[in-house]
N, C-alpha and C. Protein backbone atom coordinates (compact mmCIF):
# COMPACT_ATOMS: atom_id res chain seq x y z
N UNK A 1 150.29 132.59 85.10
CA UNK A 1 151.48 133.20 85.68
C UNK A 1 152.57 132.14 85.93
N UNK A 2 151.78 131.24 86.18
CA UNK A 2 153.11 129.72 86.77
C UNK A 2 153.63 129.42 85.58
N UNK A 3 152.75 129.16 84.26
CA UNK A 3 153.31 128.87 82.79
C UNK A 3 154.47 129.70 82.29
N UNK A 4 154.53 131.27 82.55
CA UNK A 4 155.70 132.04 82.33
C UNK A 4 156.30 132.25 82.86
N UNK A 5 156.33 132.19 84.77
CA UNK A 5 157.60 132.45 85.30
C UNK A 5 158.14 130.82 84.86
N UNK A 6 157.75 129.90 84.72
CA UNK A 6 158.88 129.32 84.50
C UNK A 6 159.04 128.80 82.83
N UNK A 7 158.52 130.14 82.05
CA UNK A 7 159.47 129.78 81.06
C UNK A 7 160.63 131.12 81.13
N UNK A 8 160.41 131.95 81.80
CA UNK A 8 161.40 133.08 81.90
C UNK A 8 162.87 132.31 82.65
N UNK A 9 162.19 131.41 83.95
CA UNK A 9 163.41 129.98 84.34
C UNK A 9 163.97 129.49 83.26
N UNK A 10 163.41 129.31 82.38
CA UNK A 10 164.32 128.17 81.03
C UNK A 10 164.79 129.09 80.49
N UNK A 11 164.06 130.49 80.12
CA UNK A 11 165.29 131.14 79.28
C UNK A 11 166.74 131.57 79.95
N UNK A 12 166.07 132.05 81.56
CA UNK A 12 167.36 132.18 81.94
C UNK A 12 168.58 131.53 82.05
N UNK A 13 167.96 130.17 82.71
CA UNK A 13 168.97 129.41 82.59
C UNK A 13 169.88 128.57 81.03
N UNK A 14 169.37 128.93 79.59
CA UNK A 14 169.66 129.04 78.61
C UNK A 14 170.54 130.51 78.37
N UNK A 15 170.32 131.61 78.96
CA UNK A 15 171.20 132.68 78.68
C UNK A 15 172.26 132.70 79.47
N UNK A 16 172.80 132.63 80.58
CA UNK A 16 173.04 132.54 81.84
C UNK A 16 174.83 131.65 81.24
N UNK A 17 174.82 130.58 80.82
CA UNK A 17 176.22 130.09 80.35
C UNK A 17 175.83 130.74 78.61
N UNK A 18 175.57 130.94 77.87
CA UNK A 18 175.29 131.61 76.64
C UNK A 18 176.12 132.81 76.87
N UNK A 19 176.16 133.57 77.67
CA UNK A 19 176.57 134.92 78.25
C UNK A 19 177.91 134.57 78.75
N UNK A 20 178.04 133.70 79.36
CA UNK A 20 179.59 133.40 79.91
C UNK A 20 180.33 132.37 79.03
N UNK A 21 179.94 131.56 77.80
CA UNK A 21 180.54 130.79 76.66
C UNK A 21 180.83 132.62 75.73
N UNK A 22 179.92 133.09 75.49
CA UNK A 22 180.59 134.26 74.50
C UNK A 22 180.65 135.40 75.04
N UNK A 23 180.58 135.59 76.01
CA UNK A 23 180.48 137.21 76.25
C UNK A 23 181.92 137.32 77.38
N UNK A 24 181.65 136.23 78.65
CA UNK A 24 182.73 136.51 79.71
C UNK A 24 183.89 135.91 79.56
N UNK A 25 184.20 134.25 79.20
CA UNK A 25 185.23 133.82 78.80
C UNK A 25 186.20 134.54 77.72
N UNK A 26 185.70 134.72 76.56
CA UNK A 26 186.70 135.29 75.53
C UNK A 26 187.03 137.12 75.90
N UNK A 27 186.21 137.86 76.87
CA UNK A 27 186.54 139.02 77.56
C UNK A 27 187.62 138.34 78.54
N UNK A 28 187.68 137.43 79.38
CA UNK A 28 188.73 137.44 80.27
C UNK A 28 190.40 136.66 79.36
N UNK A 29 189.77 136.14 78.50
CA UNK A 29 191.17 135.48 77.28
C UNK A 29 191.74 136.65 77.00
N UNK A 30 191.02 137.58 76.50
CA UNK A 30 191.34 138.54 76.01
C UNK A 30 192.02 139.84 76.96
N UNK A 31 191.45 140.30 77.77
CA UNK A 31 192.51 140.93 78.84
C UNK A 31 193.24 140.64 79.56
N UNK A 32 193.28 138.92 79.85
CA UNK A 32 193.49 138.52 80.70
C UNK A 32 194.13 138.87 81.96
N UNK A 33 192.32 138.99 83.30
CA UNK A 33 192.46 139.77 84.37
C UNK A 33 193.53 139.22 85.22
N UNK A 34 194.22 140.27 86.18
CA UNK A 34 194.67 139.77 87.07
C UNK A 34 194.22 139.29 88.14
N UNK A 35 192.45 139.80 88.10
CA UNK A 35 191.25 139.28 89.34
C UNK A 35 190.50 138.43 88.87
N UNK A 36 189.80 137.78 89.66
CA UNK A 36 188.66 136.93 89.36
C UNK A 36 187.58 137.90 89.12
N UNK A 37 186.58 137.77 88.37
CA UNK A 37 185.46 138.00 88.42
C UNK A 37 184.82 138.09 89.59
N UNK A 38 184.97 137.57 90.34
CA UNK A 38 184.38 138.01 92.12
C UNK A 38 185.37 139.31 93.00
N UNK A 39 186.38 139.19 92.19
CA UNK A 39 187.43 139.96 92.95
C UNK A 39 187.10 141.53 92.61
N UNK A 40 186.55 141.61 91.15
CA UNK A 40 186.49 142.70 90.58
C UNK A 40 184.66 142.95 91.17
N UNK A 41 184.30 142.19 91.10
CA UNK A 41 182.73 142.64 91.29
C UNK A 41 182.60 143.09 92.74
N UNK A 42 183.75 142.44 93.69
CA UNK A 42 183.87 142.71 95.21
C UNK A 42 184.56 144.51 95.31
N UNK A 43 185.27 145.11 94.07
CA UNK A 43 185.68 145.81 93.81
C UNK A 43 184.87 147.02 93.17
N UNK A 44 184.12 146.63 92.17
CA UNK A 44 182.91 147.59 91.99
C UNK A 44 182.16 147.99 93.23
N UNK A 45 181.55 146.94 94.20
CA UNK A 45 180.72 147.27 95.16
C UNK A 45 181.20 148.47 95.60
N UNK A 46 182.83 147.69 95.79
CA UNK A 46 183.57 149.07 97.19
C UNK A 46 183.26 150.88 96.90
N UNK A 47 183.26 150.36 95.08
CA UNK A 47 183.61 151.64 94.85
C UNK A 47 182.08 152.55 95.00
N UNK A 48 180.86 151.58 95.11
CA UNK A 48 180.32 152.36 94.97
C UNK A 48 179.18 152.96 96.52
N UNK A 49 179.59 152.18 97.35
CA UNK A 49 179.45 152.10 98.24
C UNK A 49 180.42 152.85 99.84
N UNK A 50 181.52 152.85 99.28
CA UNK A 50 182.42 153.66 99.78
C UNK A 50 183.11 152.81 100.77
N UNK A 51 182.26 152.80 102.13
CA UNK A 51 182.88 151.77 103.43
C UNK A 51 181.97 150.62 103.73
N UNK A 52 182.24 149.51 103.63
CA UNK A 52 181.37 148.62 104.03
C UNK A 52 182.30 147.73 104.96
N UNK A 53 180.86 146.81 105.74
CA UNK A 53 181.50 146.03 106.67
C UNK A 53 181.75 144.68 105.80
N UNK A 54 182.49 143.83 106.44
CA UNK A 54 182.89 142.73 105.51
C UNK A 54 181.41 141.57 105.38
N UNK A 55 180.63 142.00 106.66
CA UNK A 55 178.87 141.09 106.69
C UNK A 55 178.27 141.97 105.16
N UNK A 56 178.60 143.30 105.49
CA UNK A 56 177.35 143.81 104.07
C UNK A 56 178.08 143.82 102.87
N UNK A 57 179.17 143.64 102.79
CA UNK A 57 180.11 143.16 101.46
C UNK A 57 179.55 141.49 101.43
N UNK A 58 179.53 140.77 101.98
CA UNK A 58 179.66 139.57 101.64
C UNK A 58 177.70 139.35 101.48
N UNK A 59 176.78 140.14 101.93
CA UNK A 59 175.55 139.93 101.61
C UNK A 59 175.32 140.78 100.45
N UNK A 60 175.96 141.90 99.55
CA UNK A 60 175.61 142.23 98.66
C UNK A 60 176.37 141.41 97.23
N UNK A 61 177.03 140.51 97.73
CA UNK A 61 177.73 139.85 96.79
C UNK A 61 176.96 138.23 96.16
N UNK A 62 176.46 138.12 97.73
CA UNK A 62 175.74 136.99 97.67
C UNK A 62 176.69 135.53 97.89
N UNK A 63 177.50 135.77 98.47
CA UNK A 63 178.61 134.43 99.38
C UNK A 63 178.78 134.84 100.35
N UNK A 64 179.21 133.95 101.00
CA UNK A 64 179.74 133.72 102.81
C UNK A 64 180.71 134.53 103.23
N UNK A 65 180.75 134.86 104.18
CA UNK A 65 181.90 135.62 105.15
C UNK A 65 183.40 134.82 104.73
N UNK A 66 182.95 133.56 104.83
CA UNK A 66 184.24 132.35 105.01
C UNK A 66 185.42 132.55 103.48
N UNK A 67 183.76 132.92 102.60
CA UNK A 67 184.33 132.61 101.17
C UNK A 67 185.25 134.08 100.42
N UNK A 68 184.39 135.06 101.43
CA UNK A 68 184.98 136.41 101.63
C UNK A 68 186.46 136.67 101.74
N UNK A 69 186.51 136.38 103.28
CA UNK A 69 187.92 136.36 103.39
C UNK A 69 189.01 136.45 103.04
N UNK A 70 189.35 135.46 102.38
CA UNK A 70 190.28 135.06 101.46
C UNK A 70 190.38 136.16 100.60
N UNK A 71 189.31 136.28 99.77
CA UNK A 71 189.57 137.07 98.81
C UNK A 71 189.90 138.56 98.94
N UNK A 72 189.25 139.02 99.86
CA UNK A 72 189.48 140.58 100.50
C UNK A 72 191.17 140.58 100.99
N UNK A 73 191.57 139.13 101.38
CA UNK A 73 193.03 139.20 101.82
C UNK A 73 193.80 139.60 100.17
N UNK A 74 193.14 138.96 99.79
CA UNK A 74 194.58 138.95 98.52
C UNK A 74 194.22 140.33 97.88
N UNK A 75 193.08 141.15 98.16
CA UNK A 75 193.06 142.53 97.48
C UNK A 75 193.85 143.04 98.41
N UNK A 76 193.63 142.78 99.50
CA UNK A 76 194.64 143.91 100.46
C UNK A 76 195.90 143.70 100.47
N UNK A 77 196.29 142.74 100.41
CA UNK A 77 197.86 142.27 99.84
C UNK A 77 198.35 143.01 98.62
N UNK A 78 197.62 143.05 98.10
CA UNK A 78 197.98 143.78 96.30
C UNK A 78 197.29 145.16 96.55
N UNK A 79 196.94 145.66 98.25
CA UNK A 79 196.57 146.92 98.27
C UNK A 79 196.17 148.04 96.98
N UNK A 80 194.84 147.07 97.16
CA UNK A 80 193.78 147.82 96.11
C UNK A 80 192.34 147.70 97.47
N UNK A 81 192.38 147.50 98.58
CA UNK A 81 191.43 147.50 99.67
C UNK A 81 192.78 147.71 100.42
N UNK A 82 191.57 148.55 101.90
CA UNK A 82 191.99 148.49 102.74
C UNK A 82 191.32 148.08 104.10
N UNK A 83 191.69 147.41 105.04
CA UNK A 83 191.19 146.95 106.18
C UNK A 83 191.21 148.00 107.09
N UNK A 84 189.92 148.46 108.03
CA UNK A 84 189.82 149.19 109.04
C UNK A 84 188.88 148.63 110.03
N UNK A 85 189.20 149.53 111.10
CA UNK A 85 188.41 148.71 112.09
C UNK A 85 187.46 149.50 112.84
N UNK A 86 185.99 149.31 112.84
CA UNK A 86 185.14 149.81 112.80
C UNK A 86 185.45 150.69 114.48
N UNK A 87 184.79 152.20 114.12
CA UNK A 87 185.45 152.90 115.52
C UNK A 87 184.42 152.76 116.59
N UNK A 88 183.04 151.96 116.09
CA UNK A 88 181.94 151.91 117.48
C UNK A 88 182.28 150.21 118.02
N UNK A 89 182.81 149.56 117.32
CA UNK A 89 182.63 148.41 117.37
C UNK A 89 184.19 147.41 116.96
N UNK A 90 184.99 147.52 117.81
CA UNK A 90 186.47 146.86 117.28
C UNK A 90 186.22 145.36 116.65
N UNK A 91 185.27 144.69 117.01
CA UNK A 91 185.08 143.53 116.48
C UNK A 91 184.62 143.22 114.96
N UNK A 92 184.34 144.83 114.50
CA UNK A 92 184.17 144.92 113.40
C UNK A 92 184.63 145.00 112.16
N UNK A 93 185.03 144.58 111.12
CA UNK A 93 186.09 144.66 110.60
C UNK A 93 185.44 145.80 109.28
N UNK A 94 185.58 147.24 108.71
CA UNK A 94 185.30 147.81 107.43
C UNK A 94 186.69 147.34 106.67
N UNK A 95 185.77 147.14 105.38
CA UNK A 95 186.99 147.64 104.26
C UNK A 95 186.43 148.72 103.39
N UNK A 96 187.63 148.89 102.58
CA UNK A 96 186.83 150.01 101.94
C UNK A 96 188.26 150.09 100.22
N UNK A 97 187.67 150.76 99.01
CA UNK A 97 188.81 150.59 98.10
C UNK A 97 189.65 151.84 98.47
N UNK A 98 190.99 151.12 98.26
CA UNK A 98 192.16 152.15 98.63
C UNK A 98 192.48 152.63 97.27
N UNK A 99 192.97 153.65 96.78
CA UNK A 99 193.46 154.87 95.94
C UNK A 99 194.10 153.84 94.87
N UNK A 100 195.20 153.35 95.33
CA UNK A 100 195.94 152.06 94.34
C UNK A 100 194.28 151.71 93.64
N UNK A 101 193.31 151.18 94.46
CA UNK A 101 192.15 150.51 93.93
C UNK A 101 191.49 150.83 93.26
N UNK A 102 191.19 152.43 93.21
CA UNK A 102 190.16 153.19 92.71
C UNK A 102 191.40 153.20 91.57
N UNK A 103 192.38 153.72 91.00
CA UNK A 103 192.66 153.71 89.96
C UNK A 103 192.90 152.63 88.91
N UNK A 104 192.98 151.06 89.83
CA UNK A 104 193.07 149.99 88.61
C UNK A 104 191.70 149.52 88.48
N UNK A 105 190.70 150.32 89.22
CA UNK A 105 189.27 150.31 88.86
C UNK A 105 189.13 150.70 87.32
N UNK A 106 189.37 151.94 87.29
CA UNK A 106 189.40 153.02 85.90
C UNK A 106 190.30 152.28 84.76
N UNK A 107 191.26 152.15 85.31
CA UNK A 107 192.07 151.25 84.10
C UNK A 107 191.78 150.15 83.40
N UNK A 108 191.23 149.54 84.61
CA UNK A 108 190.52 148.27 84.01
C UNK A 108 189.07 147.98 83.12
N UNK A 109 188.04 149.21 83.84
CA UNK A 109 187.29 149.48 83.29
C UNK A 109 187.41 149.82 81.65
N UNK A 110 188.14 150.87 81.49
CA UNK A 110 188.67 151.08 80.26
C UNK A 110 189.15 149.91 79.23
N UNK A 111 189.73 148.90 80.04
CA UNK A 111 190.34 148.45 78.84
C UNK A 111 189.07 147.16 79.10
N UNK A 112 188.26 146.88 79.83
CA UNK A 112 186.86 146.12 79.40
C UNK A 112 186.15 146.67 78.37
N UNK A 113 186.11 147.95 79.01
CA UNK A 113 184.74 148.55 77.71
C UNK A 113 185.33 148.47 76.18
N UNK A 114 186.75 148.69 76.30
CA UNK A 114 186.82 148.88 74.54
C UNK A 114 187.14 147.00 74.21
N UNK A 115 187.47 146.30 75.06
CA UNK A 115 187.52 144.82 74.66
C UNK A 115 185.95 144.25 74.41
N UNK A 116 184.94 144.95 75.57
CA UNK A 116 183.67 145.01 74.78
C UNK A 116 182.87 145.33 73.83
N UNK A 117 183.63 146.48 73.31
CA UNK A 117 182.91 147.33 72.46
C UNK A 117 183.58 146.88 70.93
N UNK A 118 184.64 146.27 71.02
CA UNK A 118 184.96 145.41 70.02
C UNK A 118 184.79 144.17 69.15
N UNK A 119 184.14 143.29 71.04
CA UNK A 119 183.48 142.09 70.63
C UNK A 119 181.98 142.46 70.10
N UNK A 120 181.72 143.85 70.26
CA UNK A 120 180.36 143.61 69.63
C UNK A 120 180.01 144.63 68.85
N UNK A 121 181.44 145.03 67.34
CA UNK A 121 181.48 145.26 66.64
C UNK A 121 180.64 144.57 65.38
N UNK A 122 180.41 143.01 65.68
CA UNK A 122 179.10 142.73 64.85
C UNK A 122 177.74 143.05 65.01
N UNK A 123 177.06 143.97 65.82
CA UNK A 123 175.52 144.76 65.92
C UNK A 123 175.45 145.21 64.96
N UNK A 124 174.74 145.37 64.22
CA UNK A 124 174.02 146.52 63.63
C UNK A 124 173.64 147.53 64.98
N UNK A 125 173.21 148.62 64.27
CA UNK A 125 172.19 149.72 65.20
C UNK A 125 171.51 149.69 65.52
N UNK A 126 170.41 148.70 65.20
CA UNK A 126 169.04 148.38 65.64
C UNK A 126 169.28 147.29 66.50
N UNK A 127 170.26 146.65 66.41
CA UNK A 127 170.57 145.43 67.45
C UNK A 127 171.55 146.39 68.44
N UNK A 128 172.02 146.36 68.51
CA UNK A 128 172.39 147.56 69.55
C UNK A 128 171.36 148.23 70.41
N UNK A 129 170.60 148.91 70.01
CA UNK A 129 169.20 149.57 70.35
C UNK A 129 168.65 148.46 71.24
N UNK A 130 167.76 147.46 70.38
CA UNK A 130 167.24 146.09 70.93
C UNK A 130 168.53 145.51 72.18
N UNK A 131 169.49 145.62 72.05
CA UNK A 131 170.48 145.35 73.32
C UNK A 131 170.30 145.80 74.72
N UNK A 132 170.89 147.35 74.16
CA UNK A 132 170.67 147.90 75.59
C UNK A 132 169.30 148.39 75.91
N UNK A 133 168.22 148.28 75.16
CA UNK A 133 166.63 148.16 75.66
C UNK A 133 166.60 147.07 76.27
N UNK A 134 167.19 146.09 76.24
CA UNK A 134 166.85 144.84 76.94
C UNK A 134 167.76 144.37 77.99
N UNK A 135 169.04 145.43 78.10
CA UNK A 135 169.93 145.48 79.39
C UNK A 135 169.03 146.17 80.62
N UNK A 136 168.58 147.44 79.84
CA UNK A 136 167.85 148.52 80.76
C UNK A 136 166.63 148.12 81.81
N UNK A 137 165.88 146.96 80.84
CA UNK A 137 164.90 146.43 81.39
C UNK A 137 164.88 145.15 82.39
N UNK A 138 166.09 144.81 82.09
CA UNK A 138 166.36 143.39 83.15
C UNK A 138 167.26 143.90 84.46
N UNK A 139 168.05 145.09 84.03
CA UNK A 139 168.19 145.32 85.19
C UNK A 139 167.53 145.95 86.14
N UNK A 140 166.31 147.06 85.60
CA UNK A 140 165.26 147.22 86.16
C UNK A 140 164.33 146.47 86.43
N UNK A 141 163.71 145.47 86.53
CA UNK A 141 162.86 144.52 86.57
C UNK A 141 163.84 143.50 88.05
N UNK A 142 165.05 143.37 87.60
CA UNK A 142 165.77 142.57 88.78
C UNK A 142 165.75 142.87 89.59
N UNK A 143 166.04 144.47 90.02
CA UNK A 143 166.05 145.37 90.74
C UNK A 143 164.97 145.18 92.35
N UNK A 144 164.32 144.53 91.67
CA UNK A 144 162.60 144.13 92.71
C UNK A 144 163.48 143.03 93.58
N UNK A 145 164.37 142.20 93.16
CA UNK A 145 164.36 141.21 93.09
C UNK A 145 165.29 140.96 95.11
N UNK A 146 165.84 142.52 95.11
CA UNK A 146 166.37 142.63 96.59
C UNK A 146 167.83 142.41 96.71
């Protein structure tokens, strides 16, 4: 068991910039976002989650409150979040995505998927297949992971 979890370590860490040399860099050249990659992933959460506090935003993201901050400011500045204040607890701060947000969610989404679906106009069908069989399974398998 020790022999394969850490060769599943080497592959990951072999896929891991492999995935961001061809897959995320030339996706962000190519649309070039107006968010960071944290900004937008801080943005998926919202959406799917609805209201969160800025502690369970910043633990499902996996960074700091500190590192949070900032960034939740500049969505709410460009009001795509909004700041509220929790009604049991004023010390609390919710955000949650505001309407502006939820729609440059969709927009953006859109114009990822077909900038994706372009870059990987070289699959065949069976690689395709073999793809998302092997999306399906890592994200199920991660899933354990908490």
């Amino acid at each position: 068991m020790e022999n394969s979890l850490a060769e599943v370590v080497d592959k990951l860490l072999l896929l891991l910039p492999t995935l961001e040399k061809r897959l995320i860099r030339p996706l962000e050249l190519e649309i070039k976002p107006s968010l960071s990659i944290l900004q937008y992933n801080a943005l998926f959460i919202m959406k799917n989650d609805e209201i969160l506090t800025m502690s369970e935003l910043s633990n499902k993201m996996c960074i700091s409150k500190q590192q949070l901050t900032p960034m939740v400011d500049k969505l709410i500045d460009n009001e795509l979040v909004e700041r509220m204040t929790n009604e049991k607890d004023r010390r609390i701060i919710n955000v949650r995505l505001s309407e502006r947000g939820y729609n440059f969610l969709n927009d953006s989404k859109a114009e990822i998927t077909e900038a994706l679906k372009k870059r990987m106009e070289v699959f065949d069908q069976d690689e395709v297949n073999t793809l998302l069989k092997a999306i399906d399974d890592i994200y199920s398998i991660t899933k354990k992971l908490g």
